[in-house]
C-alpha atoms as a PDB file:
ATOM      1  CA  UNK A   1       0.123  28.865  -7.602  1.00  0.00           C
ATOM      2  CA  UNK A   2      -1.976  25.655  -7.542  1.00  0.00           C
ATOM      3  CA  UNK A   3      -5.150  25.017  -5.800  1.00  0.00           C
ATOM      4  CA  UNK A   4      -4.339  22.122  -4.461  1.00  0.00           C
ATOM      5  CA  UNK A   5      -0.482  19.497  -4.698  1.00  0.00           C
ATOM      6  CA  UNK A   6      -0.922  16.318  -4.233  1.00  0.00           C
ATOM      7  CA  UNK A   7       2.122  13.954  -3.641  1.00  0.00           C
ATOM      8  CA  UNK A   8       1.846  10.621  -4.746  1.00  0.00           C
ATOM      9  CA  UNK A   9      -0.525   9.615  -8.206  1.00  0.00           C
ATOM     10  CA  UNK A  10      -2.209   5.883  -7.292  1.00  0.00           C
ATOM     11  CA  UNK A  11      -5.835   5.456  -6.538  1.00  0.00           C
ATOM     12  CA  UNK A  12      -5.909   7.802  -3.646  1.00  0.00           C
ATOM     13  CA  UNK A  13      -4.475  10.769  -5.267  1.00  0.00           C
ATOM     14  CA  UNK A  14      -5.856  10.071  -8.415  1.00  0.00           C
ATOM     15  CA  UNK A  15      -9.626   9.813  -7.130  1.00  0.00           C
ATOM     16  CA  UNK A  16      -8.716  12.950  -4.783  1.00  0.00           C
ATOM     17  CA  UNK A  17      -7.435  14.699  -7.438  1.00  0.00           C
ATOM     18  CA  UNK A  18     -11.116  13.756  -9.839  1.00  0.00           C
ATOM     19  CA  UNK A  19     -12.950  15.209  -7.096  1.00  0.00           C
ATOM     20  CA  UNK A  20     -11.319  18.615  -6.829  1.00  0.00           C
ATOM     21  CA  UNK A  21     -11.050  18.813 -10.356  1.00  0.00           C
ATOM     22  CA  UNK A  22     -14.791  18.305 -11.017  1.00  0.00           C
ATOM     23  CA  UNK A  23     -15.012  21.130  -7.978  1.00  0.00           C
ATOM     24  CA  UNK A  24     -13.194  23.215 -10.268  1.00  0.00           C
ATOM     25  CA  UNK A  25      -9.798  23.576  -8.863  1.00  0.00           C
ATOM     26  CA  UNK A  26      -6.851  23.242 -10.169  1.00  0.00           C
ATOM     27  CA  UNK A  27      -4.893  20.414  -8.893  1.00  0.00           C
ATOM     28  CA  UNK A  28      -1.249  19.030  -9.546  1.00  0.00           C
ATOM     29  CA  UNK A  29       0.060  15.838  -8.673  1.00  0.00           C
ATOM     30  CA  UNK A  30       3.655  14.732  -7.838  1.00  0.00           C
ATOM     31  CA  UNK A  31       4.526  11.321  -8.605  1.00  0.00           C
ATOM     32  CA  UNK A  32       8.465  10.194  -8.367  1.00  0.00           C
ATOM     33  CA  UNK A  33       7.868   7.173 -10.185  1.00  0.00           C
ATOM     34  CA  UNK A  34       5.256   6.060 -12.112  1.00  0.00           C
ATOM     35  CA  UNK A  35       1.447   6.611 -11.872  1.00  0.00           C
ATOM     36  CA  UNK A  36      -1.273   4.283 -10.684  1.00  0.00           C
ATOM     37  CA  UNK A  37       0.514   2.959  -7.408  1.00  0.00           C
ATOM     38  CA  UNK A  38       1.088  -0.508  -6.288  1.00  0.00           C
ATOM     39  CA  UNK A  39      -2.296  -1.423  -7.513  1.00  0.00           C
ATOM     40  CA  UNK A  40      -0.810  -0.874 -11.560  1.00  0.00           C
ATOM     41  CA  UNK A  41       1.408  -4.146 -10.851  1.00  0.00           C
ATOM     42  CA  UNK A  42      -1.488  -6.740  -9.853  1.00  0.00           C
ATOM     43  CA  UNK A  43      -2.921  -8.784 -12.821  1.00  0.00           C
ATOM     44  CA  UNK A  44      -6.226  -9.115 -11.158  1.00  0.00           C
ATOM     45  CA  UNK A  45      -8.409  -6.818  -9.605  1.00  0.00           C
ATOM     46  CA  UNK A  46     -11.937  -8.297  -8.250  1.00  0.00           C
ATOM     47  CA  UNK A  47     -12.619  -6.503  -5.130  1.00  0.00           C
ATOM     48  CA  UNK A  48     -13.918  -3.174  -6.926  1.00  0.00           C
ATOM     49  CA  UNK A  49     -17.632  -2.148  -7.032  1.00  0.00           C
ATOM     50  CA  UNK A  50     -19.462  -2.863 -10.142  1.00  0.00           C
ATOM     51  CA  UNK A  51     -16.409  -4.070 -12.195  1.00  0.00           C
ATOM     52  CA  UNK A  52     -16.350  -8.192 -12.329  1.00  0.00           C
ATOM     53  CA  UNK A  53     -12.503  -8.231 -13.485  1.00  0.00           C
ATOM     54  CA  UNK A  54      -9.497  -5.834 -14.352  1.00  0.00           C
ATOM     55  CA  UNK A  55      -6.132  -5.311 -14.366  1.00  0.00           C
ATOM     56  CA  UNK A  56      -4.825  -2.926 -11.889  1.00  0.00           C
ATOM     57  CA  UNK A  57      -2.788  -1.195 -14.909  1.00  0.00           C
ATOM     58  CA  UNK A  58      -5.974  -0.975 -16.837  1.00  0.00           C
ATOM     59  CA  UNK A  59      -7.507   0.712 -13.763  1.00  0.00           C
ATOM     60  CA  UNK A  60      -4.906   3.063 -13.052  1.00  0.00           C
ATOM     61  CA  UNK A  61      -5.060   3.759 -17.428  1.00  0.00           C
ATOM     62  CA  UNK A  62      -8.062   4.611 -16.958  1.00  0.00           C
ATOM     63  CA  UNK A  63      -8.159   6.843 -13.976  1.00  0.00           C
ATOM     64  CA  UNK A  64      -5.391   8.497 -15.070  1.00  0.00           C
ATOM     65  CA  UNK A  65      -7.105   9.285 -18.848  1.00  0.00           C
ATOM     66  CA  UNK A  66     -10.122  10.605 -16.709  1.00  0.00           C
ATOM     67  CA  UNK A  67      -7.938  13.232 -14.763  1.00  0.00           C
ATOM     68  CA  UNK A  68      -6.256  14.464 -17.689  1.00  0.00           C
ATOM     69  CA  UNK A  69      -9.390  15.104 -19.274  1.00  0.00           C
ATOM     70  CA  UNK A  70     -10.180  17.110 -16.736  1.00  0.00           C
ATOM     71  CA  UNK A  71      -7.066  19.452 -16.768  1.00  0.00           C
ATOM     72  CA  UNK A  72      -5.021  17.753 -14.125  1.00  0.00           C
ATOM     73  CA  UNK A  73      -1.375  18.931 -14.134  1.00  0.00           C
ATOM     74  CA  UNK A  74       1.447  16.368 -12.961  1.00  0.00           C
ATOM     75  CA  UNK A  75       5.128  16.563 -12.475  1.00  0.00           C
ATOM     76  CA  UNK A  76       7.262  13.265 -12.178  1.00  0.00           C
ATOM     77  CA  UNK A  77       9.664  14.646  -9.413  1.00  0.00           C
ATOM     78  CA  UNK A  78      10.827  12.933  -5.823  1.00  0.00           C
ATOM     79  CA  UNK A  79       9.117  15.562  -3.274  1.00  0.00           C
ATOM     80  CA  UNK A  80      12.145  16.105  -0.595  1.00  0.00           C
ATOM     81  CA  UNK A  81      10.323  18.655   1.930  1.00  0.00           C
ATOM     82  CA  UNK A  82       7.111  20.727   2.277  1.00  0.00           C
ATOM     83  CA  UNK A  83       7.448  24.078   3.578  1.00  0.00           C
ATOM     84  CA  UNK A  84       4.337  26.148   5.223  1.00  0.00           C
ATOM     85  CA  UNK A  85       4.787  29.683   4.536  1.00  0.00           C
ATOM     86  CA  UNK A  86       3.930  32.692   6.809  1.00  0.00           C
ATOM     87  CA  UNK A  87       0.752  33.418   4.319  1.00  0.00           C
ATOM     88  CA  UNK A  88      -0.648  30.163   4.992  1.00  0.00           C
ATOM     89  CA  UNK A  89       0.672  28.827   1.122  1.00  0.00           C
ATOM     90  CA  UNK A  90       2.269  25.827   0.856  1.00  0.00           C
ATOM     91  CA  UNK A  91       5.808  25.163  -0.725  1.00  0.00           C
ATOM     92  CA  UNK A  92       6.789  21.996  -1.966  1.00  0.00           C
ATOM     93  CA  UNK A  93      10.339  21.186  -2.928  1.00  0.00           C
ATOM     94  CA  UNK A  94      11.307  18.488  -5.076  1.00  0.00           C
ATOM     95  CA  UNK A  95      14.845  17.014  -6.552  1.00  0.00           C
ATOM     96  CA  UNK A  96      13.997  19.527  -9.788  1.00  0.00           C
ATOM     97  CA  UNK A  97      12.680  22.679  -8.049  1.00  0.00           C
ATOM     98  CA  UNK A  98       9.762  24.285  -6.022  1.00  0.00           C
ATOM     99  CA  UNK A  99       5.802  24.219  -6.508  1.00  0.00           C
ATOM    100  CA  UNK A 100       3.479  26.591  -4.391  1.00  0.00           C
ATOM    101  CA  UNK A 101      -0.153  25.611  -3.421  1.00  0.00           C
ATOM    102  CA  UNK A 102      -3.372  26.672  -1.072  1.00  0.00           C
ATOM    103  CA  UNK A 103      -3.151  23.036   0.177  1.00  0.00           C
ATOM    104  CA  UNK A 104      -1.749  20.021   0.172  1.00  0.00           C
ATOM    105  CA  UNK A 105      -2.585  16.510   0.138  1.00  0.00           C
ATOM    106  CA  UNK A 106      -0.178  13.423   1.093  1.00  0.00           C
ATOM    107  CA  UNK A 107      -1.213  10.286  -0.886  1.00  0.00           C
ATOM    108  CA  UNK A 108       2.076   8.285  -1.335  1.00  0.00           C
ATOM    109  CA  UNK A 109       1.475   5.216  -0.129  1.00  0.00           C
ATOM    110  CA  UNK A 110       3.738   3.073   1.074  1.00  0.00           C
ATOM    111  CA  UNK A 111       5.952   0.089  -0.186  1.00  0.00           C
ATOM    112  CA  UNK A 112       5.871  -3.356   1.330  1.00  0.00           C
ATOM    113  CA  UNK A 113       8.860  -4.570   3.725  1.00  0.00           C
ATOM    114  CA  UNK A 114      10.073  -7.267   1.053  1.00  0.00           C
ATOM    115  CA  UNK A 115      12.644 -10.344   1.409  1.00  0.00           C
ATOM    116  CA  UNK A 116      15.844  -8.535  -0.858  1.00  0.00           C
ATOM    117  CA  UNK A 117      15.989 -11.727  -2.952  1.00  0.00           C
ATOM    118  CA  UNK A 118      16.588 -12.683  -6.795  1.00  0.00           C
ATOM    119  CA  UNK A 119      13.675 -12.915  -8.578  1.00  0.00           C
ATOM    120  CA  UNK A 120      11.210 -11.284  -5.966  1.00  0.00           C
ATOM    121  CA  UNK A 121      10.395  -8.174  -8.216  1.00  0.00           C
ATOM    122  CA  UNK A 122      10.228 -10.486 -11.223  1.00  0.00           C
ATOM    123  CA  UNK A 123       7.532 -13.153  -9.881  1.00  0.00           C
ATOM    124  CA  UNK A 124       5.461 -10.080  -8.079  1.00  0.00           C
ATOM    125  CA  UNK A 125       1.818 -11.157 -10.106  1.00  0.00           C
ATOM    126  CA  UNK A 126       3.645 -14.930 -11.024  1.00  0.00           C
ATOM    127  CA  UNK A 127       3.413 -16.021  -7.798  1.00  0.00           C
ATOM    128  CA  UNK A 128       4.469 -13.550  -5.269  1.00  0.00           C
ATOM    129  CA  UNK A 129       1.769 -11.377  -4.052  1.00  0.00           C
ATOM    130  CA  UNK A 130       2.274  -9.125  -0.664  1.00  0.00           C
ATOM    131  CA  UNK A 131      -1.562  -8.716   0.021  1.00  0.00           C
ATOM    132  CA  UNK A 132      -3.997 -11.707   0.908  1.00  0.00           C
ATOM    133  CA  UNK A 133      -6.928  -9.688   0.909  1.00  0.00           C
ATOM    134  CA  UNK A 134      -6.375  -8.735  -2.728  1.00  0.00           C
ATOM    135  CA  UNK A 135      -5.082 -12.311  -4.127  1.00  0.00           C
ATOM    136  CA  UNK A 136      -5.998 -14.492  -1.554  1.00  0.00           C
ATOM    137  CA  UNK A 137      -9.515 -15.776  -3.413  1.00  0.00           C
ATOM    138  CA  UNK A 138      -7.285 -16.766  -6.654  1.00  0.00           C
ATOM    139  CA  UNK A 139      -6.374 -19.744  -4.602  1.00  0.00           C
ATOM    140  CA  UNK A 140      -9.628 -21.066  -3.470  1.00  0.00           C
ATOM    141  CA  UNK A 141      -9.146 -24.836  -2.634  1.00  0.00           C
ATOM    142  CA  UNK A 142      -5.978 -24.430  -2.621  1.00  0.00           C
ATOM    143  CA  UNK A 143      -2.360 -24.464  -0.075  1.00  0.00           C
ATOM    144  CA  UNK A 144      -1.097 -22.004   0.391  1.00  0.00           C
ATOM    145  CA  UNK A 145       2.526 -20.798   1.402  1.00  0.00           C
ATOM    146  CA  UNK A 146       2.602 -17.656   4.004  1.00  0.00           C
ATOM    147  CA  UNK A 147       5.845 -15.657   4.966  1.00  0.00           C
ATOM    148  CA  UNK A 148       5.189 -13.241   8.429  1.00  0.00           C
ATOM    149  CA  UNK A 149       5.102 -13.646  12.232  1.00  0.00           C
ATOM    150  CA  UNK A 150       3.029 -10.462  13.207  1.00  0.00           C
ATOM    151  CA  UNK A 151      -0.747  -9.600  13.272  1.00  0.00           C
ATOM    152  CA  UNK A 152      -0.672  -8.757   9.700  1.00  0.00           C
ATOM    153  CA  UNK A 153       0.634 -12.560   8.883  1.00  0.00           C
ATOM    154  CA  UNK A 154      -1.637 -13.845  11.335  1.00  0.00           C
ATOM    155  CA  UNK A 155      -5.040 -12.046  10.152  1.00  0.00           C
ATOM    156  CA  UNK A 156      -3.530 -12.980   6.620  1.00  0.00           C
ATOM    157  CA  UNK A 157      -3.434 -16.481   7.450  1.00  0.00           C
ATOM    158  CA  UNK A 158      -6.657 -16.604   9.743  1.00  0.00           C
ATOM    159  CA  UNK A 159      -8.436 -15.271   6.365  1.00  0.00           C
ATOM    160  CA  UNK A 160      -6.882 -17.630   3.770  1.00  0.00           C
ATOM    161  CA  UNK A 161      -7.661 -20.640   6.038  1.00  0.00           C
ATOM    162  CA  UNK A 162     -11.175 -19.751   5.631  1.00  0.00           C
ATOM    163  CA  UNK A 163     -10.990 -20.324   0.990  1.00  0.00           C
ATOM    164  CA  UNK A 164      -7.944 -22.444   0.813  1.00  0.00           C
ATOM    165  CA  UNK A 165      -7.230 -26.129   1.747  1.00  0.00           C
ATOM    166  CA  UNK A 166      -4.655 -25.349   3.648  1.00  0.00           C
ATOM    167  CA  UNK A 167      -2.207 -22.900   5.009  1.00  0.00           C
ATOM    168  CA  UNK A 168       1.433 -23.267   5.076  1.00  0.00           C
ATOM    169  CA  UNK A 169       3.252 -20.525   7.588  1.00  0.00           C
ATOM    170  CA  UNK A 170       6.613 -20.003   8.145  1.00  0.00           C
ATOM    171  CA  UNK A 171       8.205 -17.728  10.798  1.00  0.00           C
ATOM    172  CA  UNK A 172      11.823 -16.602  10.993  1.00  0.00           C
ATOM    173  CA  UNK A 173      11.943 -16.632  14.955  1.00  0.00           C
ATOM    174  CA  UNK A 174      10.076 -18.759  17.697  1.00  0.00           C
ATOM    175  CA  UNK A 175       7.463 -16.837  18.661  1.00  0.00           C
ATOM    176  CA  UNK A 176       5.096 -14.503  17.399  1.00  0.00           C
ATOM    177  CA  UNK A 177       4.952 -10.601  16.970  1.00  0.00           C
ATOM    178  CA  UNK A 178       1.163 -10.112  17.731  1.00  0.00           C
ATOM    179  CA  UNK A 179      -1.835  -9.623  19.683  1.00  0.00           C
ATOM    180  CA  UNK A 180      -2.810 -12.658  21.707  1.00  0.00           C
ATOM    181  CA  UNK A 181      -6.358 -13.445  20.736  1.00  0.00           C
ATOM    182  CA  UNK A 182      -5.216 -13.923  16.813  1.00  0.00           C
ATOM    183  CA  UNK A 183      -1.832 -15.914  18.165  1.00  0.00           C
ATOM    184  CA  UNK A 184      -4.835 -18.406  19.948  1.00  0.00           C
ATOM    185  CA  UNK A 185      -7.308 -18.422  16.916  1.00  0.00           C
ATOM    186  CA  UNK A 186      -3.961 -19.346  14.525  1.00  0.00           C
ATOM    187  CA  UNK A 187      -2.712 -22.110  16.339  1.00  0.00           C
ATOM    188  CA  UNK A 188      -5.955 -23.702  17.276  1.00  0.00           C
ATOM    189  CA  UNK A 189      -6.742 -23.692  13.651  1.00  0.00           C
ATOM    190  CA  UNK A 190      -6.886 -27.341  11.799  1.00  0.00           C
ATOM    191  CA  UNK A 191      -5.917 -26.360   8.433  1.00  0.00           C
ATOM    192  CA  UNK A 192      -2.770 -24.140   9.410  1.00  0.00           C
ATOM    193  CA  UNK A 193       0.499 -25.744   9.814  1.00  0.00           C
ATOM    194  CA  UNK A 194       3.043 -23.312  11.156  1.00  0.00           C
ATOM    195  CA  UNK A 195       6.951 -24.000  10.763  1.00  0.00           C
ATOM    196  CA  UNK A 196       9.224 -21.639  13.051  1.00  0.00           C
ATOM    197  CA  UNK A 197      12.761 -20.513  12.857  1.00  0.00           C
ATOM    198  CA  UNK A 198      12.923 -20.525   8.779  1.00  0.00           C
ATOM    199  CA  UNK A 199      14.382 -18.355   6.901  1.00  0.00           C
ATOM    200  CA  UNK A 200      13.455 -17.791   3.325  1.00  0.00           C
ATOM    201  CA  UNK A 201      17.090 -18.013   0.806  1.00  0.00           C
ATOM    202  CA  UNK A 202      15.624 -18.018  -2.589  1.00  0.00           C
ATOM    203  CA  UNK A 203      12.995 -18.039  -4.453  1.00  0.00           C
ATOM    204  CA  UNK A 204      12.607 -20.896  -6.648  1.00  0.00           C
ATOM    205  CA  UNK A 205      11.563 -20.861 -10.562  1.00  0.00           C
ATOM    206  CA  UNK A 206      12.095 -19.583 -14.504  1.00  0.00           C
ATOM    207  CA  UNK A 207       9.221 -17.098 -15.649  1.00  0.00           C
ATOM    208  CA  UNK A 208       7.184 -17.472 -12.512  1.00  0.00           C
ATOM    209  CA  UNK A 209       7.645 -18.892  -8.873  1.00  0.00           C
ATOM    210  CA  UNK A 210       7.325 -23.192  -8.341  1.00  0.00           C
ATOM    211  CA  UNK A 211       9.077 -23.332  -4.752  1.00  0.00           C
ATOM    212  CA  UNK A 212      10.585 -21.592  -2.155  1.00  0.00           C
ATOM    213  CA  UNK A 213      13.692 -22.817  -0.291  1.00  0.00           C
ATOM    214  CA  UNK A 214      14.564 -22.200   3.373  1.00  0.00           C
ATOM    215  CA  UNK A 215      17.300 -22.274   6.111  1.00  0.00           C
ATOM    216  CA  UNK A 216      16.568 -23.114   9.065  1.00  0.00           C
ATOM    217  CA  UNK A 217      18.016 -20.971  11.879  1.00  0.00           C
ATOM    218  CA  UNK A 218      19.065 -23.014  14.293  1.00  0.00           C
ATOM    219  CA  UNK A 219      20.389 -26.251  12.454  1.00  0.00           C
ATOM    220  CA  UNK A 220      21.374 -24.665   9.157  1.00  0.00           C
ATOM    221  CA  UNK A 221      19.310 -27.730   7.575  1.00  0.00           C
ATOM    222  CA  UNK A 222      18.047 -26.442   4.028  1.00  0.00           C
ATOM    223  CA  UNK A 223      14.089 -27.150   3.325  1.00  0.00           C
ATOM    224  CA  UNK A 224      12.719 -26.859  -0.536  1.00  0.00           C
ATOM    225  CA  UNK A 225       8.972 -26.832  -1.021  1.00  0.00           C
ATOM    226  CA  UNK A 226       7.137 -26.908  -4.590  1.00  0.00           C
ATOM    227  CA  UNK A 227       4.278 -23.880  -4.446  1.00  0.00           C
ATOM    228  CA  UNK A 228       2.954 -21.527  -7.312  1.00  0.00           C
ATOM    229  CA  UNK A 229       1.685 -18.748  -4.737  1.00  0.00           C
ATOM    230  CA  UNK A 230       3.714 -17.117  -1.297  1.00  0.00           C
ATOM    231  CA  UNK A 231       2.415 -14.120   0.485  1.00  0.00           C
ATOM    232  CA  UNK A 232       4.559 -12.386   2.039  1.00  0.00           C
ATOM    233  CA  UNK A 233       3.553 -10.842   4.993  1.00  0.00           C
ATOM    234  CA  UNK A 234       6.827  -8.820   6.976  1.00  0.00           C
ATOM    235  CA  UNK A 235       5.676  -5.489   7.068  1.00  0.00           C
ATOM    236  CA  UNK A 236       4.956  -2.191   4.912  1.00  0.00           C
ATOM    237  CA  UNK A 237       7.252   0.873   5.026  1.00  0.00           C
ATOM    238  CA  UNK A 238       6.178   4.289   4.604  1.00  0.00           C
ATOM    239  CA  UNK A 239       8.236   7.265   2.972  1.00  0.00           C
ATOM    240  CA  UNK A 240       6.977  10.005   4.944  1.00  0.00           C
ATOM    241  CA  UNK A 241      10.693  11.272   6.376  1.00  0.00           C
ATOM    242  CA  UNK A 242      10.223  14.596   4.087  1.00  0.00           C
ATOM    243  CA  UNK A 243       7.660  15.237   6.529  1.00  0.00           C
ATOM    244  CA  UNK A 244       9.261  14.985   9.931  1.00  0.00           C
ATOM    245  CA  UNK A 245       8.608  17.852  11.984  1.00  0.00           C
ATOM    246  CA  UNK A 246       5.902  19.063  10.317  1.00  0.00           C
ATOM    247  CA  UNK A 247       3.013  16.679  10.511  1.00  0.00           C
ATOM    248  CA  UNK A 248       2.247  14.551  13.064  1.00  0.00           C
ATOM    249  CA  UNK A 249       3.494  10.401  12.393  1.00  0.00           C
ATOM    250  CA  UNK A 250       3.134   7.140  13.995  1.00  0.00           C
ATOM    251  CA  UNK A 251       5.888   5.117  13.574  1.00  0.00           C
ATOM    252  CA  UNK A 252       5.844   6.682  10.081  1.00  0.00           C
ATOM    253  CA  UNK A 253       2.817   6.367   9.456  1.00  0.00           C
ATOM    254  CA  UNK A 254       0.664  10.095   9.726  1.00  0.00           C
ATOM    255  CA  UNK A 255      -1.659  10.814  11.702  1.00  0.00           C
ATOM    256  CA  UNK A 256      -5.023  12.317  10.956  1.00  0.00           C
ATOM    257  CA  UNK A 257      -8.498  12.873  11.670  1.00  0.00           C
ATOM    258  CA  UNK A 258     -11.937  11.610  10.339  1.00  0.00           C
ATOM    259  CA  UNK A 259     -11.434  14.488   7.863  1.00  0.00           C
ATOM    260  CA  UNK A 260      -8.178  13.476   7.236  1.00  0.00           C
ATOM    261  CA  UNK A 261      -6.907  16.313   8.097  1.00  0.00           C
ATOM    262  CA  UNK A 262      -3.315  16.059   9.825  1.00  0.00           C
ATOM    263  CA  UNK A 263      -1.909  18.908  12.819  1.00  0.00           C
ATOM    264  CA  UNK A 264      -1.231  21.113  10.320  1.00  0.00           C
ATOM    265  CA  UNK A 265      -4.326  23.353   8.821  1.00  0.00           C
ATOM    266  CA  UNK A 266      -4.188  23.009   4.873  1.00  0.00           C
ATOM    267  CA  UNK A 267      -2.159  19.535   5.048  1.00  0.00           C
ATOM    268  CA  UNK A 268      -4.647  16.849   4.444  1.00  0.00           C
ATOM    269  CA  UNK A 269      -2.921  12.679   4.184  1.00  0.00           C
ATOM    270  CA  UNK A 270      -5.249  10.017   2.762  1.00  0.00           C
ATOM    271  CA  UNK A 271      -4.714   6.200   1.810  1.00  0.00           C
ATOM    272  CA  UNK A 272      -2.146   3.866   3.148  1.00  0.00           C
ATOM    273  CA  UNK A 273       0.635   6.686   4.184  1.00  0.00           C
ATOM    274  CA  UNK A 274      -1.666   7.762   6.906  1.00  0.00           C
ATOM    275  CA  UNK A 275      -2.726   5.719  10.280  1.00  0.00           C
ATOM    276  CA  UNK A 276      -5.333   3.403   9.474  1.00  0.00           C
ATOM    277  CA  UNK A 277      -6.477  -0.329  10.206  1.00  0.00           C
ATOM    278  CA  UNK A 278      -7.193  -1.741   6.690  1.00  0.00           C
ATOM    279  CA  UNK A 279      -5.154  -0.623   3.862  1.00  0.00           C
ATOM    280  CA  UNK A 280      -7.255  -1.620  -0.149  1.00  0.00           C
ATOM    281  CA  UNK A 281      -7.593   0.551  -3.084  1.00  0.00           C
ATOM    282  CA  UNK A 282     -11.552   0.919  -1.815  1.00  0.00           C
ATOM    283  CA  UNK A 283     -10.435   1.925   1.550  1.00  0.00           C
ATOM    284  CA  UNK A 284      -8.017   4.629  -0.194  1.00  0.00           C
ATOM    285  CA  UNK A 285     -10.377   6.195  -3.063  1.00  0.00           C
ATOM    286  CA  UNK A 286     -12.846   6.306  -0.001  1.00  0.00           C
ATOM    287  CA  UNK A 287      -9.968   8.077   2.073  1.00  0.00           C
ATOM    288  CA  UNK A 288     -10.069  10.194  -1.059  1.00  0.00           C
ATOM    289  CA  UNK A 289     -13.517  11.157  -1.703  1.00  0.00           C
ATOM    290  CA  UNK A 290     -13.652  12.019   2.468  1.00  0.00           C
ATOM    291  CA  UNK A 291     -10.437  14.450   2.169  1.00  0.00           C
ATOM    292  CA  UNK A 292     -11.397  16.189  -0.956  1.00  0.00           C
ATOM    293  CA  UNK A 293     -14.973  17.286   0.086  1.00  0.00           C
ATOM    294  CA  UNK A 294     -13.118  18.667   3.441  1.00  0.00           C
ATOM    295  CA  UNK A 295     -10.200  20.042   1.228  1.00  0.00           C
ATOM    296  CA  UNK A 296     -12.628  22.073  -0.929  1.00  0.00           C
ATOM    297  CA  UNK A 297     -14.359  23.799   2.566  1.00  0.00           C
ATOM    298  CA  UNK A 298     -10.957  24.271   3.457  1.00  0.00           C
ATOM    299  CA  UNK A 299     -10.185  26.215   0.012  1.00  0.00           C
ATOM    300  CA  UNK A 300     -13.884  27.993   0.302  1.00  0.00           C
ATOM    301  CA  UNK A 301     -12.344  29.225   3.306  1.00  0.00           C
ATOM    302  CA  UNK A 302      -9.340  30.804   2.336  1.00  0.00           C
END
């Protein structure tokens, strides 16, 4: 019987799991692939307090080296359901057997909505990046090439127009997915040039991405255009169907509190999984310090 599970081992589980740890519980986490997250595949990390520059597999090393220091436990397994039993416990069943805890903390993240093409897991860090806010300063002074037609492509392309020479967006329909007031700041911007109705067919390059080529929709007329850097910008996905029926979601997404605490007393989600406006590693390590001060009054409880 653990103190405390937590599913998923990047920055938001990791730093949740320091906390409890240093509170002197014992914590395991549940990782079904490797740990450190989506932030262990970026070359460049810049937006972190107090550190100039680091790689985002350095930073999860590290993280990870401090936890097990501390006695952390960690299993790699694929979580397939969480059970609450009738004394208030916590069961959590994975594809290689059963763990029991006091609580439980959801910090899996979620995986962005990506174009299914050759190459795109290859040039992720050479050229592909999925997050503006993260890589968008690497291109200061520079065009840039943007793939997305909803408010997160919009606010993505609103804030690289601000750093970059210019912004080059592409849409795969005529119209836009979002809110009205960022549709009007877009298109009344000088330095964006949007291109509707494109469809991206491969991404071009050896080792690391030098153009993109599209279809357009409508005429079937093939475009190529030379670029080192493409954000794309179509969506994320969460993985939260283990939960359905238990906690409360938003289309996937879970739904919590200030204390991040979901509908379900001893279930706590923090980081991107859960609803939330901005998703960054600081915004999920904060999510993280906030859940496990309320997870260890939850425990003093018990």
């Amino acid at each position: 019987m653990q103190d405390v599970i937590i599913i998923g081992g990047g920055p938001s589980g990791m730093t949740c799991a320091l906390n409890l740890l240093r509170a002197g519980h014992t914590v395991l986490i549940i990782e079904k692939e490797a740990f450190g997250g989506q932030i262990a595949t970026s070359p460049r990390v810049e937006n972190l307090p107090s550190i100039k520059e680091i790689s985002g597999l350095e930073f999860s090393d590290q993280l990870f080296e401090q936890i097990s220091d501390l006695g952390v436990e960690f299993e790699l397994e694929e979580v397939n359901k969480v059970v609450k039993n009738p004394d208030d416990t916590f069961t959590v069943k994975t594809n290689y057997g059963e763990h029991t805890s006091k609580a439980v903390v959801i910090a899996n993240g979620v995986s962005h909505r990506k174009m299914n093409l050759p190459k795109e897991e290859e040039f992720v860090g050479k050229g592909i990046s999925f997050c503006a806010v993260c890589d968008g300063a690497f291109y200061k002074g520079k065009d840039v090439y943007l793939i997305g037609d909803a408010n997160t492509a919009l606010q993505y392309a609103l804030m690289l127009s601000n750093t970059s020479s210019h912004v080059y967006m592409f849409t795969l329909f005529d119209k836009f997915f979002g809110d009205k007031i960022l549709v009007d700041r877009l298109l009344a911007s000088k330095n964006i040039t949007v291109t509707q109705n494109m469809n991206l067919i491969e991404y071009l390059g050896d080792d690391e991405l030098t153009g993109l080529k599209f279809e357009n929709t409508k005429t079937k007329e093939v475009f190529e255009y030379k670029t080192n850097n493409v954000f794309v910008a179509i969506g994320q996905v969460p993985h939260n169907e283990f939960l359905s029926g238990l906690v409360n979601q938003e289309k996937g997404f879970i739904v919590t509190n200030d204390k991040m605490e979901t509908n379900v007393l001893g279930i706590f989600a923090i980081g991107d999984t859960r609803v939330k406006t901005v998703r960054q590693v600081s915004t999920a390590v904060g999510d993280a310090s906030t859940a496990s001060f309320f997870v260890d009054r939850y425990l003093q409880s018990k």
